[in-house]
PDB file of N, CA and C in Angstrom:
ATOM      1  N   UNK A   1     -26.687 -31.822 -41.937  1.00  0.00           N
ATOM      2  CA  UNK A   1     -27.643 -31.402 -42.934  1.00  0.00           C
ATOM      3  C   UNK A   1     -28.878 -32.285 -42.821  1.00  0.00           C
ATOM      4  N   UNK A   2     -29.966 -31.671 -42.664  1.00  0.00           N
ATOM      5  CA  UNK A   2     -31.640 -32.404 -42.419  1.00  0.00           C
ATOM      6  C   UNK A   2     -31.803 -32.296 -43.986  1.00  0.00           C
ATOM      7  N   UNK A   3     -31.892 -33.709 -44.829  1.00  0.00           N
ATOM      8  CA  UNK A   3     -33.046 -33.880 -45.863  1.00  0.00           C
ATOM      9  C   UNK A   3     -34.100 -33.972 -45.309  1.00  0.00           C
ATOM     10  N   UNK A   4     -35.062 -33.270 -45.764  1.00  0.00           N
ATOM     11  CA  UNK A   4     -36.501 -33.767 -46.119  1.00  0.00           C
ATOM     12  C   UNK A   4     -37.007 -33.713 -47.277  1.00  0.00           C
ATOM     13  N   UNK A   5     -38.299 -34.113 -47.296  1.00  0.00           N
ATOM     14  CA  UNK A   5     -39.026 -34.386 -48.608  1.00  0.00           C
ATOM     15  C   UNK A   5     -40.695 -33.691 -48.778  1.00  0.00           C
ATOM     16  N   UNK A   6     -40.612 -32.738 -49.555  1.00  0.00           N
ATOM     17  CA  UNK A   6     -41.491 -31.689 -49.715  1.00  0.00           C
ATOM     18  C   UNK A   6     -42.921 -32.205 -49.833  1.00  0.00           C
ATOM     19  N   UNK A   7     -42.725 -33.928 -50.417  1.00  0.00           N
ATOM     20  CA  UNK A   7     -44.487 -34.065 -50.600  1.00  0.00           C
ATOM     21  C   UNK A   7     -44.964 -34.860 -49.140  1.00  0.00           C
ATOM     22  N   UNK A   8     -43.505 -34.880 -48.362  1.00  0.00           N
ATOM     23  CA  UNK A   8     -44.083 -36.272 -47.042  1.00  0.00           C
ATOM     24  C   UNK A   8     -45.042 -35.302 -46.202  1.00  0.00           C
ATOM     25  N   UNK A   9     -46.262 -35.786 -45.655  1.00  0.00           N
ATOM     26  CA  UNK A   9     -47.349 -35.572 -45.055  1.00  0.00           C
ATOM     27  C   UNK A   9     -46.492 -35.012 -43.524  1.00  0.00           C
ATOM     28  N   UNK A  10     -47.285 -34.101 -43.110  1.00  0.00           N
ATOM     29  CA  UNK A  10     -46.815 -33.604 -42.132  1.00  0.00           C
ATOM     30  C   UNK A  10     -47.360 -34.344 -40.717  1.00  0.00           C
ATOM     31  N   UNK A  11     -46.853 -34.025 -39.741  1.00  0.00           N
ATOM     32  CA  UNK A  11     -47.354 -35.296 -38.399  1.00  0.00           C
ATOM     33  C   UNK A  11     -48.222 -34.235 -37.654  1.00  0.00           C
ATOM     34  N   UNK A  12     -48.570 -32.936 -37.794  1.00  0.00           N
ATOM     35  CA  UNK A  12     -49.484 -31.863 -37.361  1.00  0.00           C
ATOM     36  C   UNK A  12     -50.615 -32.155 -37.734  1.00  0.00           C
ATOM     37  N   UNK A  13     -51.673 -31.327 -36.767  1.00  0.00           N
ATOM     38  CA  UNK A  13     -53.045 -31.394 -37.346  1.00  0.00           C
ATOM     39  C   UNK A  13     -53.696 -31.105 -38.512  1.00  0.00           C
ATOM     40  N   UNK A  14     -53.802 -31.771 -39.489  1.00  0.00           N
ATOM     41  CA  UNK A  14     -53.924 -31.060 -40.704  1.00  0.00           C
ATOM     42  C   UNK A  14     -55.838 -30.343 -41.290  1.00  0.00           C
ATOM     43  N   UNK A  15     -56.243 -30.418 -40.233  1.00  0.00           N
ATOM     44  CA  UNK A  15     -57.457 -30.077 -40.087  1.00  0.00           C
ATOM     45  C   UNK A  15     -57.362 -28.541 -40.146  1.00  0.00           C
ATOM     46  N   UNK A  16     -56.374 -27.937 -40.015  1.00  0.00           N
ATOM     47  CA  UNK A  16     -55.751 -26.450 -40.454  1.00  0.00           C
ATOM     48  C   UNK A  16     -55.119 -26.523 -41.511  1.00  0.00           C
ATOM     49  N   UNK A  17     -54.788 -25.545 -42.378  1.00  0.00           N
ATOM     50  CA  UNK A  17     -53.761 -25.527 -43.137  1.00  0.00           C
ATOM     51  C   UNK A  17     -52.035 -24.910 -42.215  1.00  0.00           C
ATOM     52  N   UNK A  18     -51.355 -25.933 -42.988  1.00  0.00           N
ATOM     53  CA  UNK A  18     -50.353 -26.168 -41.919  1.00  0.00           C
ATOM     54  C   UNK A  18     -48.897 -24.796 -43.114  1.00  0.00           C
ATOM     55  N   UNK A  19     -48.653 -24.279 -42.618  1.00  0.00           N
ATOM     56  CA  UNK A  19     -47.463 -23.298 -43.162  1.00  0.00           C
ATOM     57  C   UNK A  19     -46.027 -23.636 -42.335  1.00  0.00           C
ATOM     58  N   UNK A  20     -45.048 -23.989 -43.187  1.00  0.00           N
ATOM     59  CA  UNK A  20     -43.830 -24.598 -42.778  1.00  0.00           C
ATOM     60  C   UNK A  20     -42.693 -23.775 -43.848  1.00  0.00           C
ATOM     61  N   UNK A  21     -41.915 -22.974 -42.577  1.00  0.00           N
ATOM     62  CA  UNK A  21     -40.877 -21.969 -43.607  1.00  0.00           C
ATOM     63  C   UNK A  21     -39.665 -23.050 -44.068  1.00  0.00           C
ATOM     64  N   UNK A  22     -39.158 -23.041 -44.903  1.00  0.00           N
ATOM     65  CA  UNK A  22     -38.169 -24.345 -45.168  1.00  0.00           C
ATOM     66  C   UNK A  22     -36.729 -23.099 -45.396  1.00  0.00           C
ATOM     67  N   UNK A  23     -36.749 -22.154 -45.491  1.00  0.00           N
ATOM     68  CA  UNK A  23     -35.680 -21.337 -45.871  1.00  0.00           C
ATOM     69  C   UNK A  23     -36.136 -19.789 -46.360  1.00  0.00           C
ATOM     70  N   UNK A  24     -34.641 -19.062 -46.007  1.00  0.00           N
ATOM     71  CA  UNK A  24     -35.449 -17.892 -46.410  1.00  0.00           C
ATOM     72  C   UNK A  24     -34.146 -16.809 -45.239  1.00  0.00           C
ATOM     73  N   UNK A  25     -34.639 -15.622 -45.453  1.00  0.00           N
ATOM     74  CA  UNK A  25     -33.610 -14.605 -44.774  1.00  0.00           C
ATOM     75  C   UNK A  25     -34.563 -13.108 -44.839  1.00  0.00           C
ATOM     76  N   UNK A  26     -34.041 -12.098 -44.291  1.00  0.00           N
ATOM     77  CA  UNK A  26     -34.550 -10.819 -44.521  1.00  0.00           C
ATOM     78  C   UNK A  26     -35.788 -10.378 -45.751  1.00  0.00           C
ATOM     79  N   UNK A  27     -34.997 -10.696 -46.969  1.00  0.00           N
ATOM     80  CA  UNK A  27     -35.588 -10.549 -48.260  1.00  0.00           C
ATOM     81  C   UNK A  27     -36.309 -11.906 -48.989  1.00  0.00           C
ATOM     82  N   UNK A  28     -36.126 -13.044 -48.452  1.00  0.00           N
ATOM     83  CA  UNK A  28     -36.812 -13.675 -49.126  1.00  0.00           C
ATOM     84  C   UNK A  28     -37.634 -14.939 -48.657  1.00  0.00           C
ATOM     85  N   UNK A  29     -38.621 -15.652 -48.510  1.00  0.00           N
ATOM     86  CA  UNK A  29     -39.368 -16.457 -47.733  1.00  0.00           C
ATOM     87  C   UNK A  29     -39.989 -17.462 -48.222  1.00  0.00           C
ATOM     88  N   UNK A  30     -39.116 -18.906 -48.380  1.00  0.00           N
ATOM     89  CA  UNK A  30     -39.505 -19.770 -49.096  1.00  0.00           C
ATOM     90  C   UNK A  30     -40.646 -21.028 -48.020  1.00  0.00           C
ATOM     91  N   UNK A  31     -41.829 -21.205 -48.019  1.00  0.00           N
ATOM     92  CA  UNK A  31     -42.659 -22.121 -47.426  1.00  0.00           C
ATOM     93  C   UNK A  31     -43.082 -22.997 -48.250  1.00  0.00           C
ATOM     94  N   UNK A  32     -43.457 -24.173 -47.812  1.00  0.00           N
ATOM     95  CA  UNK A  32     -44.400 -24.883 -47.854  1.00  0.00           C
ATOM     96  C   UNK A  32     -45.832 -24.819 -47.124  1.00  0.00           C
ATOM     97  N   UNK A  33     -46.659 -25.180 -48.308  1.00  0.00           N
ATOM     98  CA  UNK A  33     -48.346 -24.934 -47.742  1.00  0.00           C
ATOM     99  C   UNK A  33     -48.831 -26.100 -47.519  1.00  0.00           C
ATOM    100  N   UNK A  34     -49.330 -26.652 -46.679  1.00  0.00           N
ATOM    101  CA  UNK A  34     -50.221 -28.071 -46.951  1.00  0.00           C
ATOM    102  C   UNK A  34     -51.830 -27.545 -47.008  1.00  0.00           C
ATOM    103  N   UNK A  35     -52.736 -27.615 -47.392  1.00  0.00           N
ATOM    104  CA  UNK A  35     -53.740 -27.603 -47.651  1.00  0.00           C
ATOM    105  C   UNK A  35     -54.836 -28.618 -47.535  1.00  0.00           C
ATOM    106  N   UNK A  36     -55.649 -28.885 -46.870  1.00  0.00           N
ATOM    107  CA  UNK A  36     -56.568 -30.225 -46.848  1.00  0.00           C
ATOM    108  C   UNK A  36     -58.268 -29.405 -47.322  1.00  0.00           C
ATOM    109  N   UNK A  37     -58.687 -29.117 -47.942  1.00  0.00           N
ATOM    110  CA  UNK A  37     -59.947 -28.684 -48.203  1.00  0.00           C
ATOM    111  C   UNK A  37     -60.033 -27.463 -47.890  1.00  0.00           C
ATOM    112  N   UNK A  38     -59.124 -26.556 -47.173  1.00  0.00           N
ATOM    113  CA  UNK A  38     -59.574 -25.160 -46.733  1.00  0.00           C
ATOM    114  C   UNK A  38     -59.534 -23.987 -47.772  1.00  0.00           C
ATOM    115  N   UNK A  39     -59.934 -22.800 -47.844  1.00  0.00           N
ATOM    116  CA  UNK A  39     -60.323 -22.131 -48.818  1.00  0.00           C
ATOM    117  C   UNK A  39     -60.159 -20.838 -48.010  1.00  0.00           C
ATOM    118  N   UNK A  40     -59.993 -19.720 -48.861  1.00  0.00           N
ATOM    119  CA  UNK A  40     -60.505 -18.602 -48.456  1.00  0.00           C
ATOM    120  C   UNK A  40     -61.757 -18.089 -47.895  1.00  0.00           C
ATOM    121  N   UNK A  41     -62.011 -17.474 -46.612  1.00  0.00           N
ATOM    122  CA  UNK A  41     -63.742 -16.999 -46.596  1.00  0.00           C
ATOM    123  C   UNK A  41     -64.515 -16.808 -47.580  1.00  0.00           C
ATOM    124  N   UNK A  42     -65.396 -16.868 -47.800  1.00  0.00           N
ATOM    125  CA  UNK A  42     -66.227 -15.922 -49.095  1.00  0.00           C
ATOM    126  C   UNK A  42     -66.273 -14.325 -48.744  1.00  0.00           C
ATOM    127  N   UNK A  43     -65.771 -13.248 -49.475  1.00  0.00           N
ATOM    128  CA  UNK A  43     -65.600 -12.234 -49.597  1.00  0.00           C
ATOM    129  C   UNK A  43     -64.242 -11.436 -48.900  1.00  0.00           C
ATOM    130  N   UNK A  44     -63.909 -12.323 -48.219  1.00  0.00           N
ATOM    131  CA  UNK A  44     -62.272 -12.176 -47.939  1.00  0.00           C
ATOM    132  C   UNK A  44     -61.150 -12.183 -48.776  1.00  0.00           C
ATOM    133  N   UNK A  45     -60.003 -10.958 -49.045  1.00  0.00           N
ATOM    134  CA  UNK A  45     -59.215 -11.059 -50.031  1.00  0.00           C
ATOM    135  C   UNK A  45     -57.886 -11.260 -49.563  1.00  0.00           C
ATOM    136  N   UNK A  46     -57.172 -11.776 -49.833  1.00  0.00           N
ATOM    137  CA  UNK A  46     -55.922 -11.865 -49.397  1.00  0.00           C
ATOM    138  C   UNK A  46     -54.601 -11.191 -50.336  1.00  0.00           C
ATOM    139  N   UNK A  47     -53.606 -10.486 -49.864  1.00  0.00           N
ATOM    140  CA  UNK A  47     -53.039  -9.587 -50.705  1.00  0.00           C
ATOM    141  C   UNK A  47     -51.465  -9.702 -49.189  1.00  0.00           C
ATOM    142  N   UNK A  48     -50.370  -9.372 -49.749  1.00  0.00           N
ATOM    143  CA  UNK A  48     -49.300  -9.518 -49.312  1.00  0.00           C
ATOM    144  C   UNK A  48     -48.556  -8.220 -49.828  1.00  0.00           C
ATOM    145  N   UNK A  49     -47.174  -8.100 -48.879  1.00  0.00           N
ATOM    146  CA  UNK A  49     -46.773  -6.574 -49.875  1.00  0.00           C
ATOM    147  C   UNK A  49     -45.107  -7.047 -50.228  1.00  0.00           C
ATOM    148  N   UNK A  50     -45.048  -8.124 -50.509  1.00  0.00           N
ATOM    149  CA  UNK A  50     -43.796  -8.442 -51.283  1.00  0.00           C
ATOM    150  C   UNK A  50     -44.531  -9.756 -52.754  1.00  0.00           C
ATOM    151  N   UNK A  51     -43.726  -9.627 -53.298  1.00  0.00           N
ATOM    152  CA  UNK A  51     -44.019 -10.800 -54.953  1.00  0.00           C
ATOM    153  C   UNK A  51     -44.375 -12.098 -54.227  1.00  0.00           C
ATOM    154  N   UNK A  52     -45.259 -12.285 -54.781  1.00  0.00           N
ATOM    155  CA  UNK A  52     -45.355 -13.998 -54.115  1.00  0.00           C
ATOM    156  C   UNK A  52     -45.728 -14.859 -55.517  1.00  0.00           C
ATOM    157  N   UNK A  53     -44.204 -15.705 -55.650  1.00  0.00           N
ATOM    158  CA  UNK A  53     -44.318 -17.257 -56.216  1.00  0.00           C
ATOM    159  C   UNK A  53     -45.066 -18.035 -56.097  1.00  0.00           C
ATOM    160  N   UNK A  54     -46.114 -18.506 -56.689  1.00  0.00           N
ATOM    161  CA  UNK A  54     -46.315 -20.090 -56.149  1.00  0.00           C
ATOM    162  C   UNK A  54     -46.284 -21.097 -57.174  1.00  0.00           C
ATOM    163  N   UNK A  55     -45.878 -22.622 -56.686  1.00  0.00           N
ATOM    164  CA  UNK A  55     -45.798 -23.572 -57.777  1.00  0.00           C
ATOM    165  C   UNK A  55     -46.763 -23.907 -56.695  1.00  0.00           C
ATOM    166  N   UNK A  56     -47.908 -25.172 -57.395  1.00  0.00           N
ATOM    167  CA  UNK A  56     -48.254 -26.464 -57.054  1.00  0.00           C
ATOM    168  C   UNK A  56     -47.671 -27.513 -57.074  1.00  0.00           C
ATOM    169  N   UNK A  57     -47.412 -28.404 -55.841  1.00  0.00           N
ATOM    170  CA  UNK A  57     -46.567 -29.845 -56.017  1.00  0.00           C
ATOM    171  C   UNK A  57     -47.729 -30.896 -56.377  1.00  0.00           C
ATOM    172  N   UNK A  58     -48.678 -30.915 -55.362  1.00  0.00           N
ATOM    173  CA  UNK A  58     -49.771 -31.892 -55.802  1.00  0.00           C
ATOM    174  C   UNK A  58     -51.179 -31.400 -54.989  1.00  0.00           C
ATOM    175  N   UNK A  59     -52.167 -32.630 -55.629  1.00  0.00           N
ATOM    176  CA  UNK A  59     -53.315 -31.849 -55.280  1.00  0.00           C
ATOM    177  C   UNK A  59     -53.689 -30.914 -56.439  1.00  0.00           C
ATOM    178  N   UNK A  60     -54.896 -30.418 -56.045  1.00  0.00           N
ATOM    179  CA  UNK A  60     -55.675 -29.579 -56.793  1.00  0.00           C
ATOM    180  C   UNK A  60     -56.091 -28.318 -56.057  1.00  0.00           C
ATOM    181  N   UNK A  61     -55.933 -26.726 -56.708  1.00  0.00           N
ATOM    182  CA  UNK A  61     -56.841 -25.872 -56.139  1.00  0.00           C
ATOM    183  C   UNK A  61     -57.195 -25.133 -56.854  1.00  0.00           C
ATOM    184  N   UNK A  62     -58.371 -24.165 -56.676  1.00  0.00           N
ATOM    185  CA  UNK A  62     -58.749 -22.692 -57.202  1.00  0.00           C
ATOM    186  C   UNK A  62     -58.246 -21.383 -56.547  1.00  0.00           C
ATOM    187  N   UNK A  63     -57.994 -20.452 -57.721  1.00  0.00           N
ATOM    188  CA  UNK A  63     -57.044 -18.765 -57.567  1.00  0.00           C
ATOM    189  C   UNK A  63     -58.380 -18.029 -58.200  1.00  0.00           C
ATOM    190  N   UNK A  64     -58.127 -16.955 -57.017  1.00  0.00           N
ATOM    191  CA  UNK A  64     -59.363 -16.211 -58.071  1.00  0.00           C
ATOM    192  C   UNK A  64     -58.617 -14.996 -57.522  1.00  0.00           C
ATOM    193  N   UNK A  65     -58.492 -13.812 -58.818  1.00  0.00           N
ATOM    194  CA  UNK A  65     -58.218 -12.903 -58.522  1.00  0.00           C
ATOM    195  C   UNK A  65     -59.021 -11.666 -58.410  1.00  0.00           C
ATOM    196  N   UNK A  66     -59.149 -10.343 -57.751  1.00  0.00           N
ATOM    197  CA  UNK A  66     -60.357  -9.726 -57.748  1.00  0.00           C
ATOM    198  C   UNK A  66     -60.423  -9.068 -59.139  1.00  0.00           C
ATOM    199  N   UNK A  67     -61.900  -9.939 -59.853  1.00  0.00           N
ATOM    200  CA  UNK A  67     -62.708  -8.813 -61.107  1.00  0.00           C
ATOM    201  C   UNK A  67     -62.438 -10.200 -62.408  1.00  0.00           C
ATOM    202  N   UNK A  68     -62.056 -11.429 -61.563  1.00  0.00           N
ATOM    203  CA  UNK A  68     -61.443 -12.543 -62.915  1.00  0.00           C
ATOM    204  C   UNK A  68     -61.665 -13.482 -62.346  1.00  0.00           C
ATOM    205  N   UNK A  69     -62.144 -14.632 -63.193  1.00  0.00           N
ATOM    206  CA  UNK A  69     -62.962 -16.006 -63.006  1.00  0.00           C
ATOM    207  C   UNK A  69     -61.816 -16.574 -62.188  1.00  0.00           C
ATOM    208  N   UNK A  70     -62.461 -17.787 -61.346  1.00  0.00           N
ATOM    209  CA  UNK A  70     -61.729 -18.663 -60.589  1.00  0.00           C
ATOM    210  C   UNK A  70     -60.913 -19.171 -61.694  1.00  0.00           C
ATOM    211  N   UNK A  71     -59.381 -19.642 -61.326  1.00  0.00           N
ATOM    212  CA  UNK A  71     -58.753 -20.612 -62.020  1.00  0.00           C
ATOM    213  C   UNK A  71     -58.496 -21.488 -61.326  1.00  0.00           C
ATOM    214  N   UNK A  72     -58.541 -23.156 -62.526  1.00  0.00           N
ATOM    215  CA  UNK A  72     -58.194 -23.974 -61.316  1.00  0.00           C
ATOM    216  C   UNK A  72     -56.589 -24.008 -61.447  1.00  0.00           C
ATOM    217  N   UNK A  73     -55.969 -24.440 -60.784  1.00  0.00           N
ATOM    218  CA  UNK A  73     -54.172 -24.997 -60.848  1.00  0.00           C
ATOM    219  C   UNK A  73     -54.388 -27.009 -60.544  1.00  0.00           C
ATOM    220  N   UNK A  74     -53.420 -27.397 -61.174  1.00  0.00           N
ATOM    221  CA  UNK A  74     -52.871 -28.732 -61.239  1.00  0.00           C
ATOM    222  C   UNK A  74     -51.294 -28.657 -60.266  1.00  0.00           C
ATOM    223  N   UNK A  75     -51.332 -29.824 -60.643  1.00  0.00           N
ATOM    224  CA  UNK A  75     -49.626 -29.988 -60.102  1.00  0.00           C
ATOM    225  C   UNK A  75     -49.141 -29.764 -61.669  1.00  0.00           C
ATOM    226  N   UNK A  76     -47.631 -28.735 -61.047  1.00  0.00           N
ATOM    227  CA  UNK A  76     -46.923 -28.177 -61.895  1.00  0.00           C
ATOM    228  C   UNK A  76     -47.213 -26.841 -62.372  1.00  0.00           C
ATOM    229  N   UNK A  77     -48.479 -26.598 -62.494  1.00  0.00           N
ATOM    230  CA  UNK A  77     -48.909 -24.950 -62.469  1.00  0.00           C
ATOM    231  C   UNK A  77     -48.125 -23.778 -61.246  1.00  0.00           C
ATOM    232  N   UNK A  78     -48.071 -23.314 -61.684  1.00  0.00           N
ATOM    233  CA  UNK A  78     -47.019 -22.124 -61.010  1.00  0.00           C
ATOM    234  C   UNK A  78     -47.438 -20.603 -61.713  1.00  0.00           C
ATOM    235  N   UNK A  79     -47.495 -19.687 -60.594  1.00  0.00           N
ATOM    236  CA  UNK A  79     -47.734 -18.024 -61.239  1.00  0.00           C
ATOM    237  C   UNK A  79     -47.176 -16.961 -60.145  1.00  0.00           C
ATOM    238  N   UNK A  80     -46.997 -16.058 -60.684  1.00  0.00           N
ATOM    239  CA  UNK A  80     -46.643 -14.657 -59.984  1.00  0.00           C
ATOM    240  C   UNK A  80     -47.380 -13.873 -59.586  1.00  0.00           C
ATOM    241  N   UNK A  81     -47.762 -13.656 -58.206  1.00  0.00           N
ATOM    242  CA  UNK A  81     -48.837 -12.743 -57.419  1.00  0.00           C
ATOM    243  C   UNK A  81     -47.842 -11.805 -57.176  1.00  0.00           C
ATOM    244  N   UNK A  82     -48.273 -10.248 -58.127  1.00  0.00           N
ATOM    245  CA  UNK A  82     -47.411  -9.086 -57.653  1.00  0.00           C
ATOM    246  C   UNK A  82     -47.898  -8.388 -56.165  1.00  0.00           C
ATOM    247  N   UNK A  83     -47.319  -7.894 -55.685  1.00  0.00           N
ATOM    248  CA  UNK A  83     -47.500  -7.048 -54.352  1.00  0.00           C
ATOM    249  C   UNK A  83     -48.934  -6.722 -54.501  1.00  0.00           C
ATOM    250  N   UNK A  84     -49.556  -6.261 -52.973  1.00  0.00           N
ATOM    251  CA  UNK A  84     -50.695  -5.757 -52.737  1.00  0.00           C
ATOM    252  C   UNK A  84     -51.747  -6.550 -53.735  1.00  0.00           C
ATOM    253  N   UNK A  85     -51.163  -7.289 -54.493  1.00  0.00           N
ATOM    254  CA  UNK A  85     -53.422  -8.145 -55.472  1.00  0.00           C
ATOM    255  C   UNK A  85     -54.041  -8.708 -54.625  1.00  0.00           C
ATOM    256  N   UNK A  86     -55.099  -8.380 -55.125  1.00  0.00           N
ATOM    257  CA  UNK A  86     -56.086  -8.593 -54.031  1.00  0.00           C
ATOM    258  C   UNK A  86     -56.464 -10.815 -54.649  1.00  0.00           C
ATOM    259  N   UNK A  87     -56.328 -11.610 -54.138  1.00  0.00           N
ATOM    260  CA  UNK A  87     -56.517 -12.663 -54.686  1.00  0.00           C
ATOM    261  C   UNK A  87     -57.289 -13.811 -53.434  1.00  0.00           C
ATOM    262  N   UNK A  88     -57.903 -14.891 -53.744  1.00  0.00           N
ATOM    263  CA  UNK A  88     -58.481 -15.605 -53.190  1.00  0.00           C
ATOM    264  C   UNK A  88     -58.248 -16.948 -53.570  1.00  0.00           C
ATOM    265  N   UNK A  89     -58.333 -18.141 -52.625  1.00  0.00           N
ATOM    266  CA  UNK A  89     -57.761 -19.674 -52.820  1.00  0.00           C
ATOM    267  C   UNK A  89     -59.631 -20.105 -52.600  1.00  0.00           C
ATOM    268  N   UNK A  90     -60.068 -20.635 -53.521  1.00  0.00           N
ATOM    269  CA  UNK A  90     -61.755 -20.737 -53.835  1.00  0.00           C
ATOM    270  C   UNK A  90     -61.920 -22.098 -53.525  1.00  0.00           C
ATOM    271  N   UNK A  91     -61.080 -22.971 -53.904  1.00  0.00           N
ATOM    272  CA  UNK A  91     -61.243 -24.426 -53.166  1.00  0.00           C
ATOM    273  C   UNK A  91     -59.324 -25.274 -52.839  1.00  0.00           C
ATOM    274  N   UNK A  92     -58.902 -26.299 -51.847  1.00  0.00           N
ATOM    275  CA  UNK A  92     -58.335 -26.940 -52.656  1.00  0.00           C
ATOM    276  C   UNK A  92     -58.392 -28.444 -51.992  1.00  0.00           C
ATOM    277  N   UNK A  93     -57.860 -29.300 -52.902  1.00  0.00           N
ATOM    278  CA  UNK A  93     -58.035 -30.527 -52.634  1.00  0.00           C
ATOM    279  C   UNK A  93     -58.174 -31.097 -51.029  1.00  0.00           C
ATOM    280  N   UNK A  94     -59.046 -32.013 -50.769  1.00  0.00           N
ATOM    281  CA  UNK A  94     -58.099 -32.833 -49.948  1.00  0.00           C
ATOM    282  C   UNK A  94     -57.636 -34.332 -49.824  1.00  0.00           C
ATOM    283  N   UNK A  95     -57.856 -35.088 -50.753  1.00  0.00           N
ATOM    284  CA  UNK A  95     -56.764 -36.172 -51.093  1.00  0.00           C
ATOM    285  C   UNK A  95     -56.802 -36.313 -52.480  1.00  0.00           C
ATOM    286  N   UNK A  96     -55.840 -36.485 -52.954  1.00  0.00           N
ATOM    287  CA  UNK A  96     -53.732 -35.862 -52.314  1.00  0.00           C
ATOM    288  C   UNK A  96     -53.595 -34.268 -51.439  1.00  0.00           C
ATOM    289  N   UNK A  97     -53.652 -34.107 -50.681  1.00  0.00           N
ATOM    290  CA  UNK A  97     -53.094 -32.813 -50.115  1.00  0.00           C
ATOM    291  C   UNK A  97     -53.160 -32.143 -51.075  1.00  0.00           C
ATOM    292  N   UNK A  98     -53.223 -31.018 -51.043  1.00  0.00           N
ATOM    293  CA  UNK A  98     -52.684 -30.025 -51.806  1.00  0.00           C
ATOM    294  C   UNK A  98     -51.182 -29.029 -51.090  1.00  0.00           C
ATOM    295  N   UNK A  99     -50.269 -29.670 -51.814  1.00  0.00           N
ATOM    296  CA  UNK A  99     -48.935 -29.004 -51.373  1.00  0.00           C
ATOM    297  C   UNK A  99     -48.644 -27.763 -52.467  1.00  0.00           C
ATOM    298  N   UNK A 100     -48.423 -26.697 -51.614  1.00  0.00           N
ATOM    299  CA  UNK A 100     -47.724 -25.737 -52.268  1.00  0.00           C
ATOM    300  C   UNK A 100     -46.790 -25.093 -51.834  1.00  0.00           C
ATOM    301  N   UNK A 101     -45.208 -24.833 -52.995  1.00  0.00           N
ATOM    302  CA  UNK A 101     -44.996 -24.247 -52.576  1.00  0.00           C
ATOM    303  C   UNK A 101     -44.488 -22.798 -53.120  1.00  0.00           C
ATOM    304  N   UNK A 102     -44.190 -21.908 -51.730  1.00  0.00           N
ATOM    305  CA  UNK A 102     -44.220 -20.648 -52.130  1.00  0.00           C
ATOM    306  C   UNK A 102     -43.196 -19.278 -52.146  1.00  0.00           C
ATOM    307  N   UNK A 103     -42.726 -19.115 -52.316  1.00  0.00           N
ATOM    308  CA  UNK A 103     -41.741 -18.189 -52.278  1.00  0.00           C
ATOM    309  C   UNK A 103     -41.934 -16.248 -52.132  1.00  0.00           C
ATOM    310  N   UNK A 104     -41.700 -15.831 -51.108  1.00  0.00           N
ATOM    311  CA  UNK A 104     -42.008 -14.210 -51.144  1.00  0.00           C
ATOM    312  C   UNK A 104     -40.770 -13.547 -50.859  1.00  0.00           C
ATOM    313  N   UNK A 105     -40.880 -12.792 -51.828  1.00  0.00           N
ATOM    314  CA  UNK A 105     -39.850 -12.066 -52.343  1.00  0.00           C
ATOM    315  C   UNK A 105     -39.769 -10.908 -52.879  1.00  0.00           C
TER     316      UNK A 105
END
């Protein structure tokens, strides 16, 4: 059995945002996000076609969904993106990382 630890910094380039599946099967897809300053394009929407979870571990970012003000999230903030929304990541931290993680389902 591999412990790891969800907030340890990854040894990849983090000059990308780095996506790491930690578990998951057919129906369900649990990742971790690392995040260092990257954001959505401006006018680019991002939308998925299963439920997507997300908590924040740490760090800071902005959710904007299409037709509704940016929100920011903290650590510990967590929400439910239903299928197909059209939504956007407007800023997020980069020190502390911004770790998230996410679950699709």
């Amino acid at each position: 059995m591999d412990i790891r630890n969800i907030l340890e910094r990854t040894k990849n380039d983090i000059s990308q945002e780095v996506f790491e599946e930690l578990a998951g099967n057919e129906n369900v897809k649990i990742e971790r996000i690392i995040s260092t300053g990257q954001a959505t394009a401006e006018g680019e929407w991002l939308k998925q076609e299963k439920i997507e979870f997300v908590l924040l571990i740490s760090g800071k970012a902005g959710i904007q969904f299409r037709g509704q003000e940016d929100v920011e999230l903290v650590p510990g903030d967590h929400l439910v993106i239903p299928p197909n929304t059209d939504h956007r990541v407007t800023f997020t931290q980069k020190e502390p990382a911004t770790i998230w993680l996410a679950i699709y389902y």
